[in-house]
PDB file of N, CA and C in Angstrom:
ATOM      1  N   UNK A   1       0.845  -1.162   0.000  1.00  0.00           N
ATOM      2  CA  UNK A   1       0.000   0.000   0.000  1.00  0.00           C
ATOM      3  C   UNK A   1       0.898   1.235   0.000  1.00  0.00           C
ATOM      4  N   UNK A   2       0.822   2.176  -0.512  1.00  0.00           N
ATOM      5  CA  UNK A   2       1.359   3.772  -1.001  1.00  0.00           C
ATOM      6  C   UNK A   2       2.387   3.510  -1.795  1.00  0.00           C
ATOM      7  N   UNK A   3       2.406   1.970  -2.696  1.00  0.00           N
ATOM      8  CA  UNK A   3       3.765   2.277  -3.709  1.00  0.00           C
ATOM      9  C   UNK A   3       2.915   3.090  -5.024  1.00  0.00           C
ATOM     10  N   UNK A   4       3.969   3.409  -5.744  1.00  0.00           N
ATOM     11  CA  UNK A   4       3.730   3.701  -7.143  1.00  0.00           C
ATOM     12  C   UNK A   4       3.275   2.966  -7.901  1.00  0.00           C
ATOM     13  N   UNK A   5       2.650   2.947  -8.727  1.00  0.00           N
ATOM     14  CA  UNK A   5       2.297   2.422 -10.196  1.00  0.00           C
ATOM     15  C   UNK A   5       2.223   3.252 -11.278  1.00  0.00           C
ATOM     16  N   UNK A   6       2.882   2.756 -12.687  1.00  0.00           N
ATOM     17  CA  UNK A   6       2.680   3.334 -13.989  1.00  0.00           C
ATOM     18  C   UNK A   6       1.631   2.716 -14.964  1.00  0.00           C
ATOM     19  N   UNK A   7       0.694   3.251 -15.554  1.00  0.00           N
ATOM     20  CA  UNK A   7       0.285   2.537 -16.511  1.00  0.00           C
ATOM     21  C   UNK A   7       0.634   2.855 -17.712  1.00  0.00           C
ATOM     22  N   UNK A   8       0.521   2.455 -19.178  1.00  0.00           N
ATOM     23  CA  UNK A   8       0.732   2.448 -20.063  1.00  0.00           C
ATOM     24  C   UNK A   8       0.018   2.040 -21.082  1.00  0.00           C
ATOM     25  N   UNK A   9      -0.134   3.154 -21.907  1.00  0.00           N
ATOM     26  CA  UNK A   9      -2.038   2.781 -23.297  1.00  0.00           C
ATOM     27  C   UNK A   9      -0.923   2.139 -23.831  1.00  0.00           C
ATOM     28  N   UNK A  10      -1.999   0.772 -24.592  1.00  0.00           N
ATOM     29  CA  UNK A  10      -0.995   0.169 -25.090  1.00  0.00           C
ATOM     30  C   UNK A  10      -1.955  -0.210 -26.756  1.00  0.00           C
ATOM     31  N   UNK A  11      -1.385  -0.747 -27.110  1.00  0.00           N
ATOM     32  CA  UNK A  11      -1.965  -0.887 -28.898  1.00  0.00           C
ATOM     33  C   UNK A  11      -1.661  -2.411 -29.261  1.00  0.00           C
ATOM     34  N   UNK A  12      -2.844  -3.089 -29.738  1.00  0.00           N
ATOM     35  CA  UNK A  12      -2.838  -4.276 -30.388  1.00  0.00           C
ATOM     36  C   UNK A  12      -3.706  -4.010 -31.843  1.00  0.00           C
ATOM     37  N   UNK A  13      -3.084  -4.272 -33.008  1.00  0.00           N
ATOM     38  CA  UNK A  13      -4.030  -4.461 -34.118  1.00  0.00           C
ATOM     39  C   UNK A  13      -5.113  -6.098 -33.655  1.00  0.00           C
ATOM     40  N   UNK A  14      -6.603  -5.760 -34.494  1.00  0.00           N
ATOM     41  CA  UNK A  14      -6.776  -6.634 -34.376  1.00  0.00           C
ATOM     42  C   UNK A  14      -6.119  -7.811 -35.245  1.00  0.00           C
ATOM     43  N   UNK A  15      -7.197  -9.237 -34.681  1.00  0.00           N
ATOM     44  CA  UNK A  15      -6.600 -10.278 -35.135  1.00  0.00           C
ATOM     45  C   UNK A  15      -4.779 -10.426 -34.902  1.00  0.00           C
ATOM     46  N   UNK A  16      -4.323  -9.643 -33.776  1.00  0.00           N
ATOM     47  CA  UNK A  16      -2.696  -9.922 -33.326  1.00  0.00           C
ATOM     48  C   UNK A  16      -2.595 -10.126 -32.038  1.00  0.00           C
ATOM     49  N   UNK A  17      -1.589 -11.080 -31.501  1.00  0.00           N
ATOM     50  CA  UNK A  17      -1.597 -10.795 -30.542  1.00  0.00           C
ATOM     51  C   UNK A  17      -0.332 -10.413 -29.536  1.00  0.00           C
ATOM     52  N   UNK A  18       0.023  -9.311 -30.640  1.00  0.00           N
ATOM     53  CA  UNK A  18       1.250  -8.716 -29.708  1.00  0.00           C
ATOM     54  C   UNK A  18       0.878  -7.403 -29.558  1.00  0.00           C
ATOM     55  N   UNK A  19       1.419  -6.584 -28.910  1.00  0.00           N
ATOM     56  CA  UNK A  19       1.192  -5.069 -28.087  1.00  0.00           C
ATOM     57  C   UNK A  19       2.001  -4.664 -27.750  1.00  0.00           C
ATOM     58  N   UNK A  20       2.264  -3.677 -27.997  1.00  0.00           N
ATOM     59  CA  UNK A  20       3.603  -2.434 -27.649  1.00  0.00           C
ATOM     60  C   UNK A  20       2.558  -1.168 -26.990  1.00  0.00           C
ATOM     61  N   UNK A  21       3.496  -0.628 -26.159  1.00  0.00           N
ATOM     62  CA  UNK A  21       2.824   0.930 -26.120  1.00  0.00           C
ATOM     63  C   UNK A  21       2.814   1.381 -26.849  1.00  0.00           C
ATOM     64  N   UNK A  22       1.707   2.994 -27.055  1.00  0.00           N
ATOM     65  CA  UNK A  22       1.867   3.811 -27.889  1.00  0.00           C
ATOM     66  C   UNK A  22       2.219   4.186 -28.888  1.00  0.00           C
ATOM     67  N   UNK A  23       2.910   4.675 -27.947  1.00  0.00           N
ATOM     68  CA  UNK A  23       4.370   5.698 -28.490  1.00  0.00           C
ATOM     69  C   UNK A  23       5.530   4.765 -28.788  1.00  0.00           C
ATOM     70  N   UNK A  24       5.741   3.069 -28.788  1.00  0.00           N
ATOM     71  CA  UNK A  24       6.400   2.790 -29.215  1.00  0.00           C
ATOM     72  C   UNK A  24       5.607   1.975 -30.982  1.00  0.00           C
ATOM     73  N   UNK A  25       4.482   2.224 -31.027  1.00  0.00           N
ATOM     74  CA  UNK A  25       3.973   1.271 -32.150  1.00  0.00           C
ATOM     75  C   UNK A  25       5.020   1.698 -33.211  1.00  0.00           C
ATOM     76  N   UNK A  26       5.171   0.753 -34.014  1.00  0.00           N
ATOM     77  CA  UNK A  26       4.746   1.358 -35.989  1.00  0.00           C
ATOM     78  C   UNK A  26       4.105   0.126 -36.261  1.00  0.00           C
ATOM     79  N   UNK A  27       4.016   0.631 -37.672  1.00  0.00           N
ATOM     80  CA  UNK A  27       3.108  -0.238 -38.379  1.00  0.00           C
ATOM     81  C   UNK A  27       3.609  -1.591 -38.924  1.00  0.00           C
ATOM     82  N   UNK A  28       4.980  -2.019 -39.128  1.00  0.00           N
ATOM     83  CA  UNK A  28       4.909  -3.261 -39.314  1.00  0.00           C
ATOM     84  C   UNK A  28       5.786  -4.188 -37.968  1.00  0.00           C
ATOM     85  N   UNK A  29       5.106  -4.146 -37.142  1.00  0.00           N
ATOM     86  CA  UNK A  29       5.582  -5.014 -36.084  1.00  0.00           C
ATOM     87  C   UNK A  29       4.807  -5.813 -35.657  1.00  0.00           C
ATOM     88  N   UNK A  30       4.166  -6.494 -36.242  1.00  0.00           N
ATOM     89  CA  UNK A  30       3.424  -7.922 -36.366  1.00  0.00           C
ATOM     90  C   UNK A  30       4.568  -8.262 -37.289  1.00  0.00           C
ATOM     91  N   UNK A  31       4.708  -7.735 -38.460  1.00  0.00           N
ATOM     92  CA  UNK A  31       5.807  -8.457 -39.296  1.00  0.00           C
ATOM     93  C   UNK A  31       7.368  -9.119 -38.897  1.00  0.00           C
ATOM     94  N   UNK A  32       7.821  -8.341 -37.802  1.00  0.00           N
ATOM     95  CA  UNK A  32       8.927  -8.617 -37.052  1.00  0.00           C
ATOM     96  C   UNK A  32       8.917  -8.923 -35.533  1.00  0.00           C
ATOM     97  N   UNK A  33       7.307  -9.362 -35.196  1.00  0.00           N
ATOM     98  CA  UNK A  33       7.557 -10.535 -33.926  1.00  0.00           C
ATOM     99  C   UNK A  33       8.038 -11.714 -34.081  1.00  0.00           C
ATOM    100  N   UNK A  34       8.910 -12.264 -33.301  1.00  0.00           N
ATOM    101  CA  UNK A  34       9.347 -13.815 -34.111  1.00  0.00           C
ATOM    102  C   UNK A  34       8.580 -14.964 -34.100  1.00  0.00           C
ATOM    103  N   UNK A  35       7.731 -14.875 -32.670  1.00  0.00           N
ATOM    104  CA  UNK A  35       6.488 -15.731 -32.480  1.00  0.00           C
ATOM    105  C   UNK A  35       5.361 -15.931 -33.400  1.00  0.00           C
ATOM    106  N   UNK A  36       4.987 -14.783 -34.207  1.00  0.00           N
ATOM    107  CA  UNK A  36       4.111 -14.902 -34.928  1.00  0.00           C
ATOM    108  C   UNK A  36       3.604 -16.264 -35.733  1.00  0.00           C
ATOM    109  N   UNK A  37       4.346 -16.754 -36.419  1.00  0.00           N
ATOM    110  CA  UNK A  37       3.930 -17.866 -36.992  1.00  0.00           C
ATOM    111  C   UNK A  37       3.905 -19.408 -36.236  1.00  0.00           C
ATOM    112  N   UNK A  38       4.234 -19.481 -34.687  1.00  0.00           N
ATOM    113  CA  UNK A  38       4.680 -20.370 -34.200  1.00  0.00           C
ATOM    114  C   UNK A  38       2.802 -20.674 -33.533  1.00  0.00           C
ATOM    115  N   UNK A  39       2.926 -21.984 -32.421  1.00  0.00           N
ATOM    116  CA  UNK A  39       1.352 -21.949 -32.109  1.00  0.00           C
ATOM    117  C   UNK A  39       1.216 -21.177 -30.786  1.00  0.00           C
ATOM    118  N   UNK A  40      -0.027 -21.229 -30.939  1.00  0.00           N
ATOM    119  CA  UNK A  40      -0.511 -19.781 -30.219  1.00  0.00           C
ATOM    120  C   UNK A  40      -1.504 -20.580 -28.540  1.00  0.00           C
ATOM    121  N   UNK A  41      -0.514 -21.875 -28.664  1.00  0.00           N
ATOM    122  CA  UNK A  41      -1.843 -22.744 -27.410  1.00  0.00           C
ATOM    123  C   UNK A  41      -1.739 -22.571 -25.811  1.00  0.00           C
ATOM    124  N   UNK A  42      -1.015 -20.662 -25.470  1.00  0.00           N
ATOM    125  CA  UNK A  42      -0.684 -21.043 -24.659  1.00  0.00           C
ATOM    126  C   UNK A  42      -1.407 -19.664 -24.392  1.00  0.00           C
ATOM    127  N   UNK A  43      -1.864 -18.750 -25.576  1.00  0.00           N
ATOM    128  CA  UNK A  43      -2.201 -17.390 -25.325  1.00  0.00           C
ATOM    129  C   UNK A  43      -3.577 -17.167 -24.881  1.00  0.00           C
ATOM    130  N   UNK A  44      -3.521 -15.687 -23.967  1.00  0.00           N
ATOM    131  CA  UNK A  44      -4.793 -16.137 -23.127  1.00  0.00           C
ATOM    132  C   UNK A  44      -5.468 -14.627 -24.297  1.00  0.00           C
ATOM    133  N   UNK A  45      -5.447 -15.005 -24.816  1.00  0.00           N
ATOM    134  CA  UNK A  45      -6.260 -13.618 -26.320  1.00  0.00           C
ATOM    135  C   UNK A  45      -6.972 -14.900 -26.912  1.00  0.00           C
ATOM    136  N   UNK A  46      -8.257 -14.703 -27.047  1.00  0.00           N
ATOM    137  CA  UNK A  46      -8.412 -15.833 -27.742  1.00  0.00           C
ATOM    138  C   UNK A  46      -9.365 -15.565 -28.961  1.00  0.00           C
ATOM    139  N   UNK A  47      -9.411 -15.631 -29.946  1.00  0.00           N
ATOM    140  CA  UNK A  47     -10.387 -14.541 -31.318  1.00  0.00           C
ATOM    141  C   UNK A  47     -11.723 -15.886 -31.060  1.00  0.00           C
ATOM    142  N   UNK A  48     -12.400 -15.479 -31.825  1.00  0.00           N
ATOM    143  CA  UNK A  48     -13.275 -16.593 -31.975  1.00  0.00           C
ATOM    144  C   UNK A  48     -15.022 -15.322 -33.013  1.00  0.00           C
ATOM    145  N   UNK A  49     -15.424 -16.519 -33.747  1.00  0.00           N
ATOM    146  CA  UNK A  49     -16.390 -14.941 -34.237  1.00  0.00           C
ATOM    147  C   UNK A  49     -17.482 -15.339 -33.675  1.00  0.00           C
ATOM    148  N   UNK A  50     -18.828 -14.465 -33.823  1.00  0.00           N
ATOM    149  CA  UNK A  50     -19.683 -14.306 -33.428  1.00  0.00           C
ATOM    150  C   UNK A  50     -21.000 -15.807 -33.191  1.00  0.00           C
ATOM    151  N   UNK A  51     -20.675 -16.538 -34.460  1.00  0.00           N
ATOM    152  CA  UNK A  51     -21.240 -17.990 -34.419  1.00  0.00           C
ATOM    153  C   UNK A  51     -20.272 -18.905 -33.519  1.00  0.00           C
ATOM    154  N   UNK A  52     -18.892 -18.861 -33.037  1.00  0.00           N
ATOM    155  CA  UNK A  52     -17.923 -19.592 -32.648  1.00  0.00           C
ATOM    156  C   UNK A  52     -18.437 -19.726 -30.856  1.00  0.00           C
ATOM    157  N   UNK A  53     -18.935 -18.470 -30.799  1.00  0.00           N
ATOM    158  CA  UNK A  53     -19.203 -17.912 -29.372  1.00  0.00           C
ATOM    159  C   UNK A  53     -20.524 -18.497 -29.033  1.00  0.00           C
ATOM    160  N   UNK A  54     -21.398 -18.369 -29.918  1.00  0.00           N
ATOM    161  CA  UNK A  54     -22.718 -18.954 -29.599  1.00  0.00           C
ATOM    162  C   UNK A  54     -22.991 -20.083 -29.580  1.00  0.00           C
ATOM    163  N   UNK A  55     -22.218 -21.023 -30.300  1.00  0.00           N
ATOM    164  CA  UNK A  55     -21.714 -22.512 -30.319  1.00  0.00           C
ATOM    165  C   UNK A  55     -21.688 -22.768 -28.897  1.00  0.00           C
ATOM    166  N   UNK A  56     -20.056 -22.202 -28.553  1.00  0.00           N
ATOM    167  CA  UNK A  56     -19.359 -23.121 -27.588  1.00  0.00           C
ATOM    168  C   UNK A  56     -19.669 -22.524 -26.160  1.00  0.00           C
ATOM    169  N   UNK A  57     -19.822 -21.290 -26.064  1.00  0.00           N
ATOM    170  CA  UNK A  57     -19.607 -20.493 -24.820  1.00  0.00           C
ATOM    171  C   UNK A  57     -20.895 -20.050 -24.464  1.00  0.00           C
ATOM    172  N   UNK A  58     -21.965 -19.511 -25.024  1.00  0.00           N
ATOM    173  CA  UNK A  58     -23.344 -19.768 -24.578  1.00  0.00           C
ATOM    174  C   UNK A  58     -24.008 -20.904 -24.496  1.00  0.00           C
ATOM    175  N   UNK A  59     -23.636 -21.827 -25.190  1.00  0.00           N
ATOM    176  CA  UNK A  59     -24.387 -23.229 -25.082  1.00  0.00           C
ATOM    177  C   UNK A  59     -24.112 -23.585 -23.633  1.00  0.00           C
ATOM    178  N   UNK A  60     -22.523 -23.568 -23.081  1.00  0.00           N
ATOM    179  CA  UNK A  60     -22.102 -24.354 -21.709  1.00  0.00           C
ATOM    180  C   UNK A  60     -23.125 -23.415 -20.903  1.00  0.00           C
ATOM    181  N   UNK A  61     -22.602 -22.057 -21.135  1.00  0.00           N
ATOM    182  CA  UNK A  61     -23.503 -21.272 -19.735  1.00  0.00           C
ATOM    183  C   UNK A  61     -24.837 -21.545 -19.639  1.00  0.00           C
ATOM    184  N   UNK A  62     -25.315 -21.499 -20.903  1.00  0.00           N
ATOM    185  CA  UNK A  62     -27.285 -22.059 -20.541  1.00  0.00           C
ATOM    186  C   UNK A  62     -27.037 -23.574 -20.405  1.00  0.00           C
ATOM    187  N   UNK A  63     -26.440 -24.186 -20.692  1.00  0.00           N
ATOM    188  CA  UNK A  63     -26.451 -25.887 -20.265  1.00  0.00           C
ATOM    189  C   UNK A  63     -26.378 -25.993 -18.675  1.00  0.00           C
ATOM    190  N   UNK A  64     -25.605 -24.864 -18.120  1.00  0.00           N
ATOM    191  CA  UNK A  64     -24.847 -24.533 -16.229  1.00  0.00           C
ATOM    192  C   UNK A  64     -26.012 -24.098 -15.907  1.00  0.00           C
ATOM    193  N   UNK A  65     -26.165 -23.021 -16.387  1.00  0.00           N
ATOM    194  CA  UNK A  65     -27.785 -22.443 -15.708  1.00  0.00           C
ATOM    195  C   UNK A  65     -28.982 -23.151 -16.053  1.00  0.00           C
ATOM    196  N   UNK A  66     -29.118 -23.883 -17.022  1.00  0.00           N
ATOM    197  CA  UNK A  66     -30.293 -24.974 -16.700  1.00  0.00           C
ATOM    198  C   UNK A  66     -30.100 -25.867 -15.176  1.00  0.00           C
ATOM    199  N   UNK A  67     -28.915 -26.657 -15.606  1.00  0.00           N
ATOM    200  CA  UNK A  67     -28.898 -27.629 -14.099  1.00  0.00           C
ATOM    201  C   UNK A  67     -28.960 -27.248 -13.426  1.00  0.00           C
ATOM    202  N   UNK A  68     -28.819 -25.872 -12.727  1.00  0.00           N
ATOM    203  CA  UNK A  68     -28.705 -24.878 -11.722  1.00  0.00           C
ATOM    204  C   UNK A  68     -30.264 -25.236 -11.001  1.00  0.00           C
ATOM    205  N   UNK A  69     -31.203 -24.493 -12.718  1.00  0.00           N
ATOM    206  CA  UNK A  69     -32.152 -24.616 -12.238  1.00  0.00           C
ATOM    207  C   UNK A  69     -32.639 -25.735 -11.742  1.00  0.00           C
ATOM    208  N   UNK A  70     -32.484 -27.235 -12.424  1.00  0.00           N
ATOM    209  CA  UNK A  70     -33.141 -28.273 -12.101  1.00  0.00           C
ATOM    210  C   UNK A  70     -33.163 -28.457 -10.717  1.00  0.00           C
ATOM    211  N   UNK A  71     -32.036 -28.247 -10.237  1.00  0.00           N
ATOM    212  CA  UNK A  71     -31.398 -28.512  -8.910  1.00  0.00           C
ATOM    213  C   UNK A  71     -32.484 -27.452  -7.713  1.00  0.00           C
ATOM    214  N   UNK A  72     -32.796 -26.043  -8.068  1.00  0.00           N
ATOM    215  CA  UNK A  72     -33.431 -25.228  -7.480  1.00  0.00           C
ATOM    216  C   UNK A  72     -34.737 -26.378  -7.526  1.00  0.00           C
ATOM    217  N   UNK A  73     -35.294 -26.756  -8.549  1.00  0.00           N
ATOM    218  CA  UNK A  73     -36.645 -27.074  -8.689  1.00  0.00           C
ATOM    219  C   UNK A  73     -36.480 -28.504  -7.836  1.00  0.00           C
ATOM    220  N   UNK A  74     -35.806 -29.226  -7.768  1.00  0.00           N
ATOM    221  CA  UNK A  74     -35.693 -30.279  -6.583  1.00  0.00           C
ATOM    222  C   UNK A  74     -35.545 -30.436  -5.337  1.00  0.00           C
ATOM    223  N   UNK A  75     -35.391 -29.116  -5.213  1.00  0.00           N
ATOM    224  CA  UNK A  75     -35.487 -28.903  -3.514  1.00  0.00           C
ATOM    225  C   UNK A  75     -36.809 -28.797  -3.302  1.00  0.00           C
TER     226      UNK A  75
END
């Protein structure tokens, strides 16, 4: 408690998932990350489009909140 902190705006193009500050961007540094082409199974950025989401990630949550309910209704 009473240390310092800095923050820093930082910049990602989409569909990338690297980030520099600001004031350090340019424009081709996606081109000269070295990671770029390597796999990506460890990154917590995760793209996915709008049908990808409604698939996988609303289906579980209403599948959770159904049993939820069942469970309410059995008491």
């Amino acid at each position: 408690m009473g240390d310092e902190i800095e923050f820093y705006l930082m910049r990602r193009e989409r569909n990338s998932l690297f980030a520099l500050p600001v004031d350090a961007y340019f424009s081709g540094v996606n081109d000269k990350h070295p990671n770029l082409g390597m796999s990506m199974g460890h990154s917590r950025i995760v793209t996915a489009s709008p049908s990808q989401v409604a698939q996988h990630v609303m289906a579980r949550e209403r599948q959770e909140l159904e049993n939820q309910f069942r469970w309410l209704l059995l008491d």
